[in-house]
C-alpha atoms as a PDB file:
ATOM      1  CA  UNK A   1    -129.276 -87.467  29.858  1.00  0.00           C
ATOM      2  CA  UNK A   2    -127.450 -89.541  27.460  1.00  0.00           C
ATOM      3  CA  UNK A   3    -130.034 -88.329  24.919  1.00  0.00           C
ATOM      4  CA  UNK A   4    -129.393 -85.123  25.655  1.00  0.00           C
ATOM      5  CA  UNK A   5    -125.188 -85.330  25.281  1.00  0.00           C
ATOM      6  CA  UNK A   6    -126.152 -88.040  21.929  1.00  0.00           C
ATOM      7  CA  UNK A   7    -127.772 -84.336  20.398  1.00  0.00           C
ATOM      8  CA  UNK A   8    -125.119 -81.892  21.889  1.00  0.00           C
ATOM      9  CA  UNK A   9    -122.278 -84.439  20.022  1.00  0.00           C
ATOM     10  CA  UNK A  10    -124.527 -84.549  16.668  1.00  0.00           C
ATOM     11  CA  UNK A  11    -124.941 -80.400  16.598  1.00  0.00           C
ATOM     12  CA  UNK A  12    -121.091 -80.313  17.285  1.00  0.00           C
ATOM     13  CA  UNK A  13    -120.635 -83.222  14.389  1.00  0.00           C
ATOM     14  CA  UNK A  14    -123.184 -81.177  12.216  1.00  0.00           C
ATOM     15  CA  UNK A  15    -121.405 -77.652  12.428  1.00  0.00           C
ATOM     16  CA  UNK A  16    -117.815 -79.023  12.027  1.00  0.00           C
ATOM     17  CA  UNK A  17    -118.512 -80.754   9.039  1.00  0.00           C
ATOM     18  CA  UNK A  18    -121.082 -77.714   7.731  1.00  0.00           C
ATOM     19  CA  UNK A  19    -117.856 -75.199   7.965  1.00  0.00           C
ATOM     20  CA  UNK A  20    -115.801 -78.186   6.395  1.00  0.00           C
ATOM     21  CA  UNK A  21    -117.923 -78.623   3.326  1.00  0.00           C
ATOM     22  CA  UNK A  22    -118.149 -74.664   2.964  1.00  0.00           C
ATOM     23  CA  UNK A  23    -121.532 -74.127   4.092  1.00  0.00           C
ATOM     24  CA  UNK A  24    -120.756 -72.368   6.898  1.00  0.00           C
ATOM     25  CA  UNK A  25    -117.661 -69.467   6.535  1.00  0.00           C
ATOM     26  CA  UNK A  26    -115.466 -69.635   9.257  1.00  0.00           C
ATOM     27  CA  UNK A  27    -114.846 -66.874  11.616  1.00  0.00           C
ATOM     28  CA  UNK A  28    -111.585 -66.170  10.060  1.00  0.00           C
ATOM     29  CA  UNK A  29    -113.159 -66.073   6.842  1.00  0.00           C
ATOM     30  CA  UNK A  30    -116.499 -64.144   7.561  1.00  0.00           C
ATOM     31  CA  UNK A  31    -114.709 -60.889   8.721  1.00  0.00           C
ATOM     32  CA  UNK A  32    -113.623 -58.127   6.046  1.00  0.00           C
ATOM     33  CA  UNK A  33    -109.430 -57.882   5.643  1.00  0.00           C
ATOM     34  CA  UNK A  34    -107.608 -55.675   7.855  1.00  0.00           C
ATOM     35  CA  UNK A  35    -106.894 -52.263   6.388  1.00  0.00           C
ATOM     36  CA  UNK A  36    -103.646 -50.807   6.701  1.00  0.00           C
ATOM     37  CA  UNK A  37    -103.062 -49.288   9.499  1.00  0.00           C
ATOM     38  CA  UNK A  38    -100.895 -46.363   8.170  1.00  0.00           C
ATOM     39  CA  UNK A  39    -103.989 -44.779   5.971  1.00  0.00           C
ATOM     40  CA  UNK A  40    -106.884 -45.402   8.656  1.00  0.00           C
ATOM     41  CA  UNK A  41    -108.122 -42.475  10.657  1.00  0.00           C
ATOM     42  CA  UNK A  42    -107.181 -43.407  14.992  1.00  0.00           C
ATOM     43  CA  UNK A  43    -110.718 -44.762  16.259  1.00  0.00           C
ATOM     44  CA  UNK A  44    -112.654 -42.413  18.545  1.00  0.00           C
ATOM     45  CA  UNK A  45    -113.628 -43.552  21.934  1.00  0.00           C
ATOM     46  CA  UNK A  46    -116.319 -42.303  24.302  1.00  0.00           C
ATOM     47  CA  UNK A  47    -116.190 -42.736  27.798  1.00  0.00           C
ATOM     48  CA  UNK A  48    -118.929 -41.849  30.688  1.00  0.00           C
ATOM     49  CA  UNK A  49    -117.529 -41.754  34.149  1.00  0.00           C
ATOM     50  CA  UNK A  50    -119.734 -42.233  37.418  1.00  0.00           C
ATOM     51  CA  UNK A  51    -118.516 -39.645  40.538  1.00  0.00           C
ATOM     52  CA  UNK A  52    -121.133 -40.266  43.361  1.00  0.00           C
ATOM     53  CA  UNK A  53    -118.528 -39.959  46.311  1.00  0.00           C
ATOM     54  CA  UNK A  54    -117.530 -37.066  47.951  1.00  0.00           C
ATOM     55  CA  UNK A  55    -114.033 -38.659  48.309  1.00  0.00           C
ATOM     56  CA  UNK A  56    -111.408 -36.684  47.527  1.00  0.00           C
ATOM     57  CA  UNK A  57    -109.229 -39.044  47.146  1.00  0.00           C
ATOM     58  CA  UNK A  58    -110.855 -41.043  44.343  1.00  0.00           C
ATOM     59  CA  UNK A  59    -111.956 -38.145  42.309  1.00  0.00           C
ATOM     60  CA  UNK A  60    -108.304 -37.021  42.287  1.00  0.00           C
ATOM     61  CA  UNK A  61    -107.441 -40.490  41.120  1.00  0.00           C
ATOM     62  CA  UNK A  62    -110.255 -40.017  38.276  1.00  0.00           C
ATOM     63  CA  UNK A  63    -109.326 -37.524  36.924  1.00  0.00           C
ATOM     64  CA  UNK A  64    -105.489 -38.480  36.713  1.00  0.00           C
ATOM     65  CA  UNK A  65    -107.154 -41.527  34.582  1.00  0.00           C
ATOM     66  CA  UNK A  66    -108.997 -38.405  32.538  1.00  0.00           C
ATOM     67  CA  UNK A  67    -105.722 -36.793  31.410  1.00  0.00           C
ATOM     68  CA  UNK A  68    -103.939 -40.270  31.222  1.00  0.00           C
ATOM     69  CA  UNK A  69    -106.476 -41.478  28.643  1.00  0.00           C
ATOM     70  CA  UNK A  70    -105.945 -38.945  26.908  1.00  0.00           C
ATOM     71  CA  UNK A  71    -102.147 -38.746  26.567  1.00  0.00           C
ATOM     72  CA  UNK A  72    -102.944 -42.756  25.603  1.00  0.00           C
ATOM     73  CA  UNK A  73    -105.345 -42.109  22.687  1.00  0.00           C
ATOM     74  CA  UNK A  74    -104.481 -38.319  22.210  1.00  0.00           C
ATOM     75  CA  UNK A  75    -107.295 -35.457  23.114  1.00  0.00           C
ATOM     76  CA  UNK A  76    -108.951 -36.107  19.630  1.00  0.00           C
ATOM     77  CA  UNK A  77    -109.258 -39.768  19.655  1.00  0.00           C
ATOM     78  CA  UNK A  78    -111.401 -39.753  23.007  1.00  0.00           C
ATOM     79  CA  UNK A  79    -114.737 -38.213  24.360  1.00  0.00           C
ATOM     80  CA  UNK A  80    -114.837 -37.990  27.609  1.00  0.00           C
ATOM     81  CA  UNK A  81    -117.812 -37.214  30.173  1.00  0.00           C
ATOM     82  CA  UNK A  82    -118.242 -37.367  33.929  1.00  0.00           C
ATOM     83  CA  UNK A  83    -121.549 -37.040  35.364  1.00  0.00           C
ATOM     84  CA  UNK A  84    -121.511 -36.479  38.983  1.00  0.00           C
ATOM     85  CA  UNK A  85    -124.964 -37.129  41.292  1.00  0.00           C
ATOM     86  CA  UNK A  86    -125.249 -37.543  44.683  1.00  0.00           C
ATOM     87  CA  UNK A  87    -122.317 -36.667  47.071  1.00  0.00           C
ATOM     88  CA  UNK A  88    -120.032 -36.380  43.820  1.00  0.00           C
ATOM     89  CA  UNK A  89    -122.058 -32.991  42.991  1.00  0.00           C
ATOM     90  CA  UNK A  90    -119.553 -31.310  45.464  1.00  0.00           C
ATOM     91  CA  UNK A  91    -116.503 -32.388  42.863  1.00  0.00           C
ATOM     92  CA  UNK A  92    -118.324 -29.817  40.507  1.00  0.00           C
ATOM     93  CA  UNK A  93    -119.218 -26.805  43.085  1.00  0.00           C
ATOM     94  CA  UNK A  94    -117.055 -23.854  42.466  1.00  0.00           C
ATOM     95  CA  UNK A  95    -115.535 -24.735  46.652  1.00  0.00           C
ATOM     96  CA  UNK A  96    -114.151 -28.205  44.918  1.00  0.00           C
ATOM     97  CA  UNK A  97    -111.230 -28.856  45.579  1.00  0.00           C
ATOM     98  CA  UNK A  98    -110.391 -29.378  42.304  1.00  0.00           C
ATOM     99  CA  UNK A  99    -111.834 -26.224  40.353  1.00  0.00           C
ATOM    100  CA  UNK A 100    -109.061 -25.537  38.557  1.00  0.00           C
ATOM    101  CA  UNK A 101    -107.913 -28.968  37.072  1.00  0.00           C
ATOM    102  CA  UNK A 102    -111.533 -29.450  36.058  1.00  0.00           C
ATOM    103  CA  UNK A 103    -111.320 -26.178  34.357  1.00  0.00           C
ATOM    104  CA  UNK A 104    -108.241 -26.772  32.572  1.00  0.00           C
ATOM    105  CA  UNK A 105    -109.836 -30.676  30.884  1.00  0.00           C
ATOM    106  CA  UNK A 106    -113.014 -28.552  30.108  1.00  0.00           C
ATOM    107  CA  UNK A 107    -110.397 -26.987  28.004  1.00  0.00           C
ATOM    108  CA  UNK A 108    -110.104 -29.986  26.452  1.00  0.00           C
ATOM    109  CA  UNK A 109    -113.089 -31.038  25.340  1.00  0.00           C
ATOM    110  CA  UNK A 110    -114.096 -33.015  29.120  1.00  0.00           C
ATOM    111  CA  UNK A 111    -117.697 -32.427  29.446  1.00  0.00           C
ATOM    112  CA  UNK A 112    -118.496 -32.350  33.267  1.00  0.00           C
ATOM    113  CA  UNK A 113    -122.392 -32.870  33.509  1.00  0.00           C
ATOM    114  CA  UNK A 114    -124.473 -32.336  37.276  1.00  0.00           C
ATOM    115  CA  UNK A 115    -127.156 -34.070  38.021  1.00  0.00           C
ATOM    116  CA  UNK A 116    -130.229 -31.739  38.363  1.00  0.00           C
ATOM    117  CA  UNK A 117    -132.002 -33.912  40.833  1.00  0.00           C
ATOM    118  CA  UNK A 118    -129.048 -33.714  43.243  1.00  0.00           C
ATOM    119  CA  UNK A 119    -129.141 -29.756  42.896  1.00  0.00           C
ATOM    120  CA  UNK A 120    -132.908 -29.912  43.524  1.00  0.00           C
ATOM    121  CA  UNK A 121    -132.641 -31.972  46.783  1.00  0.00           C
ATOM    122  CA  UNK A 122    -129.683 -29.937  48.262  1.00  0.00           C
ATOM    123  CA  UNK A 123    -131.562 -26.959  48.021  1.00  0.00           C
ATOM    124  CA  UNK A 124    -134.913 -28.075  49.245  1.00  0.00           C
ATOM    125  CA  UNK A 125    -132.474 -29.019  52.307  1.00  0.00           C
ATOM    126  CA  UNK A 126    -130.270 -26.389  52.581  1.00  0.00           C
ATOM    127  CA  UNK A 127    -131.823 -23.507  50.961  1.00  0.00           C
ATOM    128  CA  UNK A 128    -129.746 -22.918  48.564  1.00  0.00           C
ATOM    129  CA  UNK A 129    -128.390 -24.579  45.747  1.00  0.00           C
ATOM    130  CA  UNK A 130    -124.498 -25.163  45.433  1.00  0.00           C
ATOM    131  CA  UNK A 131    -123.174 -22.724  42.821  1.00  0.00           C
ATOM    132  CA  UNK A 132    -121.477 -24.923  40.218  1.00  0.00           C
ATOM    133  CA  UNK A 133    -118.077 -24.221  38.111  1.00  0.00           C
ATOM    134  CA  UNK A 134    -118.617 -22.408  35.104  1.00  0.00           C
ATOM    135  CA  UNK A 135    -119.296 -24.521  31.769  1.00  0.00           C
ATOM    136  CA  UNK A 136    -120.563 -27.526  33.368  1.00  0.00           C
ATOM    137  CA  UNK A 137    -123.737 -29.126  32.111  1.00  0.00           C
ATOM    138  CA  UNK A 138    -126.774 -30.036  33.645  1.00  0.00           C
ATOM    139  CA  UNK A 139    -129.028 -33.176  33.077  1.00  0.00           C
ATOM    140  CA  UNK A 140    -131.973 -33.988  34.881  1.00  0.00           C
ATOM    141  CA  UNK A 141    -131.115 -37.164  36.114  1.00  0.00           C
ATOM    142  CA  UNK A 142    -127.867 -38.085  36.227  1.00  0.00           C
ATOM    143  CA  UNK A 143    -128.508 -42.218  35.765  1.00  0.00           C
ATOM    144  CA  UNK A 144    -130.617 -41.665  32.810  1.00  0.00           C
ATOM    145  CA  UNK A 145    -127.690 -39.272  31.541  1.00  0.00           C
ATOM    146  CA  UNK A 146    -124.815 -42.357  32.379  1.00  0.00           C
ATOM    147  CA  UNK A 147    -127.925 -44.852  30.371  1.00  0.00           C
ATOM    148  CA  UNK A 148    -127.872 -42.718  27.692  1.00  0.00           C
ATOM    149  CA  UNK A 149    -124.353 -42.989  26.857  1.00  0.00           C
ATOM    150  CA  UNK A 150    -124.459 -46.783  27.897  1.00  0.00           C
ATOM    151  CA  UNK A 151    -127.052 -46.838  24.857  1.00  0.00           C
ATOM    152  CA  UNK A 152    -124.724 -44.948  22.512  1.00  0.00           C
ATOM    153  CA  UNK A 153    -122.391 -47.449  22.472  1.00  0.00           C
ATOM    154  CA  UNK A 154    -120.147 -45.125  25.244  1.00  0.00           C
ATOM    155  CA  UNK A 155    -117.601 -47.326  27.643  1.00  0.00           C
ATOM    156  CA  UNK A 156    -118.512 -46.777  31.309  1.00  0.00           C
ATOM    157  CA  UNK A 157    -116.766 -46.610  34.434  1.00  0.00           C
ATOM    158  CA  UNK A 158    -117.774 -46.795  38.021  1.00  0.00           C
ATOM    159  CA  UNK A 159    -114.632 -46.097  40.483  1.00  0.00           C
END
């Protein structure tokens, strides 16, 4: 054990003394200079939202955090795309409660994807599958769609 603490201390020793001497460039150092701030283009950001609940409630609440996001980084500076599977498909049905706000952020530039699995099961059980607003995508899977983003380098939320 004491061995094992004797090597931790020298490594610790080692690197101090490494960035010291200038072998090693401190993080301060090792990044590039800030820019101004004044010339640089706002940052884009991408975010992928989850809706598997059929709670009204909650999906009201996301997308308040939709247009709030928006108003934060402006509608240019974020991309913004909620794929709904499961019992969230209903937030997307053309009976949602919410047609007409989700129409009005398709507007601007929300992508609202479905999940084509959940379409397929629904109507192997019911017979018929639910008719969804106009303009919203389709994936086939609607994990592999949230993944996909993950991969991207998209920020994800689960409410």
């Amino acid at each position: 054990m004491n061995s094992r603490r004797y090597q931790l201390a020298s490594l610790a020793l080692s690197l101090c003394l490494g960035v010291g001497l200038g072998y090693l460039t401190p993080l301060s150092h090792a990044t590039e200079p800030v820019t101004n701030v004044e010339t640089t283009e706002p940052k884009l950001h991408h975010l992928v939202i989850q809706m598997n609940k059929k709670d009204e409630e909650l999906q009201d609440h996301v997308l308040s955090n939709i247009v709030n996001l928006q108003k934060h980084y402006g509608i240019d500076n974020i991309e913004i795309e909620l794929v709904a599977y499961g019992p969230g498909i209903w937030l997307l049905t053309d009976k949602s409660a919410y047609k007409q706000r989700i129409e009005s952020l398709m507007l601007q530039n929300v992508v609202f994807t479905a999940c084509g699995n959940t379409l397929d099961t629904i109507e192997a059980k019911e017979g018929k599958r639910p008719n969804l607003i106009e303009n919203v995508e389709t994936t086939q899977t609607g994990i592999a769609r949230i993944m996909e983003r993950q991969e991207q380098g998209w920020n994800y939320l689960s409410p």
